[in-house]
PDB file of N, CA and C in Angstrom:
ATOM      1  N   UNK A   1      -8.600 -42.584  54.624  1.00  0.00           N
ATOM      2  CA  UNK A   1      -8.415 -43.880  53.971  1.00  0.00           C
ATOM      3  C   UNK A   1      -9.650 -44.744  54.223  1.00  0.00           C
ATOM      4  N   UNK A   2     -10.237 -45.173  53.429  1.00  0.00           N
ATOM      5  CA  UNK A   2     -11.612 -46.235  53.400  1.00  0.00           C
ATOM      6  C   UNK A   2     -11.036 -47.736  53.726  1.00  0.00           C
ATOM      7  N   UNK A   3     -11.614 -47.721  54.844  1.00  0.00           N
ATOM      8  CA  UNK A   3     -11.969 -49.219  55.337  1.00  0.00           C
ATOM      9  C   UNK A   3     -11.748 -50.420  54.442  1.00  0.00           C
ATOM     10  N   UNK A   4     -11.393 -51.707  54.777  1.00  0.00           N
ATOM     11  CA  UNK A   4     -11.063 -52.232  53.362  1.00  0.00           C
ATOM     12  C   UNK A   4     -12.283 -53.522  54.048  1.00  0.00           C
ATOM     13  N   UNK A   5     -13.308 -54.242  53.819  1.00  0.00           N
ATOM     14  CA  UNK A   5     -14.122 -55.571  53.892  1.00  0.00           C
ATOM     15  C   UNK A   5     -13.373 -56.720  54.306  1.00  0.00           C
ATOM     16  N   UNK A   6     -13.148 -57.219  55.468  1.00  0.00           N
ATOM     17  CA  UNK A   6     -12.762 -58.700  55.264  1.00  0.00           C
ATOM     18  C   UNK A   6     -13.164 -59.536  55.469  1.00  0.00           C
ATOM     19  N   UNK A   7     -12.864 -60.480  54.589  1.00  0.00           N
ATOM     20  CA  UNK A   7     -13.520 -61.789  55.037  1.00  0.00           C
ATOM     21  C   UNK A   7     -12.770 -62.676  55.805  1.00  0.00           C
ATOM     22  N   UNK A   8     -13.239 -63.533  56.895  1.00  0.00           N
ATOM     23  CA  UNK A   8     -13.051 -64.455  57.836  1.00  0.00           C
ATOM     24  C   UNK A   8     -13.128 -65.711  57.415  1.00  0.00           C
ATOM     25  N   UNK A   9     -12.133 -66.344  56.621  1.00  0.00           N
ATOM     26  CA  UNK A   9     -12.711 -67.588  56.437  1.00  0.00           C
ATOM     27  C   UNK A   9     -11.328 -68.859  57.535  1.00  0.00           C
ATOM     28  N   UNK A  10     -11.647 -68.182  58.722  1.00  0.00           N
ATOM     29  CA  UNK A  10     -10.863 -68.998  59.588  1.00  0.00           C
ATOM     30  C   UNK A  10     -11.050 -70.550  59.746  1.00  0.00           C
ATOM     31  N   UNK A  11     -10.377 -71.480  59.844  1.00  0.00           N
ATOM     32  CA  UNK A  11     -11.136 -72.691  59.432  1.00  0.00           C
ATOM     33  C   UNK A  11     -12.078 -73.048  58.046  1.00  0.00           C
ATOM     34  N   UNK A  12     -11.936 -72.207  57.493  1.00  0.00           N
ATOM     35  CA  UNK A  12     -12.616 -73.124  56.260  1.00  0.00           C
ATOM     36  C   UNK A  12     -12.140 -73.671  55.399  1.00  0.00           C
ATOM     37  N   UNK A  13     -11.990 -74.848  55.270  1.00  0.00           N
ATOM     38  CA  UNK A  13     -11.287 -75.441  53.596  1.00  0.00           C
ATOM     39  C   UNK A  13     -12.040 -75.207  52.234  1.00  0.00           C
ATOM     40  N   UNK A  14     -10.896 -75.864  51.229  1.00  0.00           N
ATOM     41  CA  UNK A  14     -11.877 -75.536  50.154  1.00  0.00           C
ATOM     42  C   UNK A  14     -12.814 -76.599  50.042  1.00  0.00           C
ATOM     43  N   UNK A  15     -13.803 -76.176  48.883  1.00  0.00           N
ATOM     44  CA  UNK A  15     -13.650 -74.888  48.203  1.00  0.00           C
ATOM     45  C   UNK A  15     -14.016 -73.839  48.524  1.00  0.00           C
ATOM     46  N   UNK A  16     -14.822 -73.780  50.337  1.00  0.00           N
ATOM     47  CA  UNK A  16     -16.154 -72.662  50.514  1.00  0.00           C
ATOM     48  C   UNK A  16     -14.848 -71.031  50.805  1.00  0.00           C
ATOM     49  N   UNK A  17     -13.823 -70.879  50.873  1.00  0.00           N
ATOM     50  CA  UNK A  17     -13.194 -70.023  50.631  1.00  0.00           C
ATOM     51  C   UNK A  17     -13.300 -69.570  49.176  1.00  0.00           C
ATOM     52  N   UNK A  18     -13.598 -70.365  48.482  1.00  0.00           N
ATOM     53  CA  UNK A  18     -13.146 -69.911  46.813  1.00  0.00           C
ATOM     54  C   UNK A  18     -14.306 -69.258  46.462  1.00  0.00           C
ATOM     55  N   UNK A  19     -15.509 -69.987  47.158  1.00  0.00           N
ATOM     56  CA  UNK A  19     -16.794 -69.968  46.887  1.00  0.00           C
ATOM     57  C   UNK A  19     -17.421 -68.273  47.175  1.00  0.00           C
ATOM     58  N   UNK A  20     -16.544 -68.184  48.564  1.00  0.00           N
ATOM     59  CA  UNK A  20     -16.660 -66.692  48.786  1.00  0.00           C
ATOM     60  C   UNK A  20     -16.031 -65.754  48.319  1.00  0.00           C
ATOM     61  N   UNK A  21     -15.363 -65.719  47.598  1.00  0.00           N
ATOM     62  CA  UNK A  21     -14.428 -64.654  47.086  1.00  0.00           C
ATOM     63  C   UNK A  21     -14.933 -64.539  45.258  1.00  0.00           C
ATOM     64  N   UNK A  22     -15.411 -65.503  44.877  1.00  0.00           N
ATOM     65  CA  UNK A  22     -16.496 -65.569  44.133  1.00  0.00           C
ATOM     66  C   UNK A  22     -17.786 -64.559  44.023  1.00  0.00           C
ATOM     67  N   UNK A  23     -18.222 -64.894  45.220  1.00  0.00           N
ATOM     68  CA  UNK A  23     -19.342 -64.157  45.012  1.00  0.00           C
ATOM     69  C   UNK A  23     -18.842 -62.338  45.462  1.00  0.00           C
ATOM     70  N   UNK A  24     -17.803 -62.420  46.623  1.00  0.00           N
ATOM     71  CA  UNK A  24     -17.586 -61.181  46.651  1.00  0.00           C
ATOM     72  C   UNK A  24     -16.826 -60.169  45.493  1.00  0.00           C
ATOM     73  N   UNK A  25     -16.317 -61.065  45.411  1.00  0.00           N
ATOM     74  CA  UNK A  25     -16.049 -59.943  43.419  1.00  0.00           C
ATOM     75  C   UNK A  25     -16.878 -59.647  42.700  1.00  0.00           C
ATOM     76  N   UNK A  26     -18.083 -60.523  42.671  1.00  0.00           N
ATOM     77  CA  UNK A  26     -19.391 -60.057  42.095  1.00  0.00           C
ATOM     78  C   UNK A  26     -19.821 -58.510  42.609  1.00  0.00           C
ATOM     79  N   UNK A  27     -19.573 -58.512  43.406  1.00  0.00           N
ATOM     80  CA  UNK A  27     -20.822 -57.372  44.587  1.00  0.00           C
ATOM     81  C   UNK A  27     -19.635 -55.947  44.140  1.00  0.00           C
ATOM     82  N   UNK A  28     -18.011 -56.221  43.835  1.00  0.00           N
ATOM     83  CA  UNK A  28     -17.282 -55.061  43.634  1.00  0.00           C
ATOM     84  C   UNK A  28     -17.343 -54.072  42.373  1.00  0.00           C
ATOM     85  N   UNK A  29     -16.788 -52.974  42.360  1.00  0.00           N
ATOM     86  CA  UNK A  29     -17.010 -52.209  41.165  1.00  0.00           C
ATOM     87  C   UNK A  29     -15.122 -52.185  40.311  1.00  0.00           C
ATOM     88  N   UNK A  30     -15.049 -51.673  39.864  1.00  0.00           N
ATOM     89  CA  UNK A  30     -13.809 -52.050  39.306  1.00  0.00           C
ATOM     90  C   UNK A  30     -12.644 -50.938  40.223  1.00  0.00           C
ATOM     91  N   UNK A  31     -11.603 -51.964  40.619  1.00  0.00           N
ATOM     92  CA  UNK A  31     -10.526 -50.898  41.298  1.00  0.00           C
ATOM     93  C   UNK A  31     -10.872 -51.156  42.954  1.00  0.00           C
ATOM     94  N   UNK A  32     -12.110 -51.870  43.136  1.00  0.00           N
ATOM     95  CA  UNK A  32     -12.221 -51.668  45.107  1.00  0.00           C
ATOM     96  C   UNK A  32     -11.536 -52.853  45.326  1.00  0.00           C
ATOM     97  N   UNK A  33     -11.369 -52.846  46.684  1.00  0.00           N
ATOM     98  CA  UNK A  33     -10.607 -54.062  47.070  1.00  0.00           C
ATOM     99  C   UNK A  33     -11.182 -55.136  48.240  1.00  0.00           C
ATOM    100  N   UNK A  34     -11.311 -55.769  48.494  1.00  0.00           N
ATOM    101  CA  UNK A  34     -11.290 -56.934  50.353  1.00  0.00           C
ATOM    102  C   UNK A  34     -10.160 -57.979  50.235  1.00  0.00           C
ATOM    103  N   UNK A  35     -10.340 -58.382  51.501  1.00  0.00           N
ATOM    104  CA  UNK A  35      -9.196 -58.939  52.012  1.00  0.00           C
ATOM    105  C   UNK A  35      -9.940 -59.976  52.658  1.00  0.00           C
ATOM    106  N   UNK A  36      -9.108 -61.528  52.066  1.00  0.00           N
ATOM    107  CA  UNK A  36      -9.596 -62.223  52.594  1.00  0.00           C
ATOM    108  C   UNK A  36      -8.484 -62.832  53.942  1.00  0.00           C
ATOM    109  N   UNK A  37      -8.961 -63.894  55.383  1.00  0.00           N
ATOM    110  CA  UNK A  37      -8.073 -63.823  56.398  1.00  0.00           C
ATOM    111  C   UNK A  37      -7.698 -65.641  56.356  1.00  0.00           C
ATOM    112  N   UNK A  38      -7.102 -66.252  56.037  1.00  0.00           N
ATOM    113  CA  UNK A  38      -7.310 -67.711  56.195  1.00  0.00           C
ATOM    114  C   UNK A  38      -6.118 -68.495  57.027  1.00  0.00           C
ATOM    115  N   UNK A  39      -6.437 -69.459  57.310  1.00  0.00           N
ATOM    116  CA  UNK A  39      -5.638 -70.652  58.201  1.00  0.00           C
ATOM    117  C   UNK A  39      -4.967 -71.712  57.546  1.00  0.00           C
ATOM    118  N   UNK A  40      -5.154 -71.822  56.157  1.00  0.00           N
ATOM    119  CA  UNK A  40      -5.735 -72.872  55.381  1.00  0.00           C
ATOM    120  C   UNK A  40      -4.079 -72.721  54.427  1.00  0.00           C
ATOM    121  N   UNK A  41      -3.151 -73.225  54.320  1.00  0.00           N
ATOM    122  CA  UNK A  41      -2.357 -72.889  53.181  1.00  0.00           C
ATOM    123  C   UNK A  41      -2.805 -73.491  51.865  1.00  0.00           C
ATOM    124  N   UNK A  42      -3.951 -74.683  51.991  1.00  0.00           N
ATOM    125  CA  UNK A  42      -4.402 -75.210  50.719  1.00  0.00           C
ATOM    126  C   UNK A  42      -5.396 -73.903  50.267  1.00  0.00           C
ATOM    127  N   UNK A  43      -6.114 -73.368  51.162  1.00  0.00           N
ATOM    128  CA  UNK A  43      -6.777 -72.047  50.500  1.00  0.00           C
ATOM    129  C   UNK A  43      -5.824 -70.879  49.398  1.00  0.00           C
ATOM    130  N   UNK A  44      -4.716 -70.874  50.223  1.00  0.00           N
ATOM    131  CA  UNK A  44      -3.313 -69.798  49.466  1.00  0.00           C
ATOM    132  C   UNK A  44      -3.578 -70.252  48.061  1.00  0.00           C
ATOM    133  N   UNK A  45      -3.214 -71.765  48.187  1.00  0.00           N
ATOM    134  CA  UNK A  45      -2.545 -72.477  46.772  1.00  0.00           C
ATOM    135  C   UNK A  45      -3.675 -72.567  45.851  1.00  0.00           C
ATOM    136  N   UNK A  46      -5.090 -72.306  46.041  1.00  0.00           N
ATOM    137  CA  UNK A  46      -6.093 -72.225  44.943  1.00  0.00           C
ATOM    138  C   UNK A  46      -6.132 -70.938  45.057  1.00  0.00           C
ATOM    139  N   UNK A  47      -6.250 -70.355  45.721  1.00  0.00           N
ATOM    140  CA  UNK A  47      -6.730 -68.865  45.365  1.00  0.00           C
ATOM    141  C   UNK A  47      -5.547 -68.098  44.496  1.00  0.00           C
ATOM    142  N   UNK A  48      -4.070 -68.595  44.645  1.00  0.00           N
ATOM    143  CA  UNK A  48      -2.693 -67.715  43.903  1.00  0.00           C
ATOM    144  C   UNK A  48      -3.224 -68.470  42.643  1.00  0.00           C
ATOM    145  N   UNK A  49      -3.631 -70.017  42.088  1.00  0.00           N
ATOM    146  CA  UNK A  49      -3.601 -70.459  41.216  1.00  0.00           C
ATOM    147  C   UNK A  49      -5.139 -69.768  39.899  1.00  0.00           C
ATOM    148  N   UNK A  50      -5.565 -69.461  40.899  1.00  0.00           N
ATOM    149  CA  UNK A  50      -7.294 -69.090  40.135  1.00  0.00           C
ATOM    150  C   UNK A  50      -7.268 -67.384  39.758  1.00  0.00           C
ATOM    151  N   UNK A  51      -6.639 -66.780  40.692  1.00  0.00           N
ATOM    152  CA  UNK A  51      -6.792 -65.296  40.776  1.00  0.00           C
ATOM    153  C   UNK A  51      -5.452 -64.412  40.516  1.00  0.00           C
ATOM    154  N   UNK A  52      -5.014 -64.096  39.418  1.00  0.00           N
ATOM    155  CA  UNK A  52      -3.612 -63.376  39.591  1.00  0.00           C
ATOM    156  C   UNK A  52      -3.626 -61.630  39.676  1.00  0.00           C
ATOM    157  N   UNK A  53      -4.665 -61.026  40.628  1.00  0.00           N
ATOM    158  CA  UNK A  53      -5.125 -59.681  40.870  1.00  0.00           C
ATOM    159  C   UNK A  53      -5.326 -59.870  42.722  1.00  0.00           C
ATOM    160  N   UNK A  54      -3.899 -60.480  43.283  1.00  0.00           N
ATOM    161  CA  UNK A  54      -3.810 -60.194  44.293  1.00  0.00           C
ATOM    162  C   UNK A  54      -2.650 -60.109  45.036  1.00  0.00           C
ATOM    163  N   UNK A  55      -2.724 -59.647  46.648  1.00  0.00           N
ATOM    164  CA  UNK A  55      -1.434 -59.761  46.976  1.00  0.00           C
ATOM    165  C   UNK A  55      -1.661 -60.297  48.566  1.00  0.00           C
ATOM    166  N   UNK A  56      -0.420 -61.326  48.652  1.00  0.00           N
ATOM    167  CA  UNK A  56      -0.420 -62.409  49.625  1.00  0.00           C
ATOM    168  C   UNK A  56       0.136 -61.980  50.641  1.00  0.00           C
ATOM    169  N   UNK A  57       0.243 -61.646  51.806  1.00  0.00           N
ATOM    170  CA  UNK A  57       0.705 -61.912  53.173  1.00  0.00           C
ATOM    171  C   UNK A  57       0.894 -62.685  54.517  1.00  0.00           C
ATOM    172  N   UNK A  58       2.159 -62.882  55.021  1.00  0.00           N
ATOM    173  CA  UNK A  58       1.741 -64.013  56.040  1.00  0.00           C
ATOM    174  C   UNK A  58       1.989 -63.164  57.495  1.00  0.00           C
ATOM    175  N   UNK A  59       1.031 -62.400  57.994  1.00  0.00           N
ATOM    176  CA  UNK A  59       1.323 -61.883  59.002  1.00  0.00           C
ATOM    177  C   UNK A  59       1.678 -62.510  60.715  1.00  0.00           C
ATOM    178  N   UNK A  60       1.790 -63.311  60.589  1.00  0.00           N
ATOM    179  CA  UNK A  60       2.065 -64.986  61.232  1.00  0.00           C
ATOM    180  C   UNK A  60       1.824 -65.769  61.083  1.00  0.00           C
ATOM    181  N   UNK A  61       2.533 -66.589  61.202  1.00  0.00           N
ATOM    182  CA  UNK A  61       3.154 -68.011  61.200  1.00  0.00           C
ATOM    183  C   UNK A  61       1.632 -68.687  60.754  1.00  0.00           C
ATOM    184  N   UNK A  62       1.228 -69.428  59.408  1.00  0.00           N
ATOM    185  CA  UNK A  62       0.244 -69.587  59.512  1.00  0.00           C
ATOM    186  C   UNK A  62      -1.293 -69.076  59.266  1.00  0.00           C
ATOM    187  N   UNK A  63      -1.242 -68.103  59.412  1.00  0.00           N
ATOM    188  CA  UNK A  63      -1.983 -66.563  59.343  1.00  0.00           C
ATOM    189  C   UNK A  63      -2.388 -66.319  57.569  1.00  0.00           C
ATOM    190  N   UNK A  64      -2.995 -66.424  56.667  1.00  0.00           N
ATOM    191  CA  UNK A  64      -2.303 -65.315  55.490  1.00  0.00           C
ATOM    192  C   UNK A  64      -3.436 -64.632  55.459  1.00  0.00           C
ATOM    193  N   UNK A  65      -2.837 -63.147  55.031  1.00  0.00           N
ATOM    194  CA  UNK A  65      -4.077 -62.301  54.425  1.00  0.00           C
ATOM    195  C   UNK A  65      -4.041 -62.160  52.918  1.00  0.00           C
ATOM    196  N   UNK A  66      -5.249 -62.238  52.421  1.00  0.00           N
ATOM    197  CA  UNK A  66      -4.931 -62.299  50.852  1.00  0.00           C
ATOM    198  C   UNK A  66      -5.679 -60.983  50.282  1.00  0.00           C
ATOM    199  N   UNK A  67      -5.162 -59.736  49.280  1.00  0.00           N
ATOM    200  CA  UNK A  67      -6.161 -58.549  48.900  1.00  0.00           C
ATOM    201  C   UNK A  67      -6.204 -59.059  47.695  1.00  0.00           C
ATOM    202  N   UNK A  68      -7.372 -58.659  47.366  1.00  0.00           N
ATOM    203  CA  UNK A  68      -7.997 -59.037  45.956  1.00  0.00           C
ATOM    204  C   UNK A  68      -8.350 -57.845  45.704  1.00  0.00           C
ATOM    205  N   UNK A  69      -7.931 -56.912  44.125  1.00  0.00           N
ATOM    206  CA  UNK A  69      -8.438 -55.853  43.394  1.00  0.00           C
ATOM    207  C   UNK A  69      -8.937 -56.556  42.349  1.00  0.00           C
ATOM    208  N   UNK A  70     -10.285 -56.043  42.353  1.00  0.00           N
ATOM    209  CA  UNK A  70     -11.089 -55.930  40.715  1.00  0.00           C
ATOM    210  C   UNK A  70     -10.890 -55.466  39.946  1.00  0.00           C
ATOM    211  N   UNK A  71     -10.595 -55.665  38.638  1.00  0.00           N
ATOM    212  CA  UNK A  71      -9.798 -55.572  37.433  1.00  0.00           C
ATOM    213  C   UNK A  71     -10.904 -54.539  36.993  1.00  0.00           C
TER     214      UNK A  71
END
């Protein structure tokens, strides 16, 4: 199983979360995936609203991991 990229955007508000997931979809080929890690539930609520090619997790309290596939 291949490694999946994540990004750390612990503490960051928006938009520089959005900003990164931006550019990292750029860099993907179609079908790969990363995972972004955030603190932020205002990060959740733009990224579910902007991107509907992902899937949300709250692995604690607080915690979410978000996977993003390239279409």
């Amino acid at each position: 199983m291949e490694k999946i990229k994540v990004l750390d955007c612990f503490g960051d508000i928006c938009p520089i979360p959005v900003l990164k997931v931006k550019k990292e979809l750029k860099k993907l080929e179609s079908g790969e995936q990363f995972m972004l890690v955030t603190d932020h539930s205002c990060v959740v609520k733009s990224i579910s609203e902007k991107y509907d090619n992902i899937m949300i997790e709250e692995p604690m309290n607080g915690v979410w991991e978000i996977i993003f596939t390239k279409k």
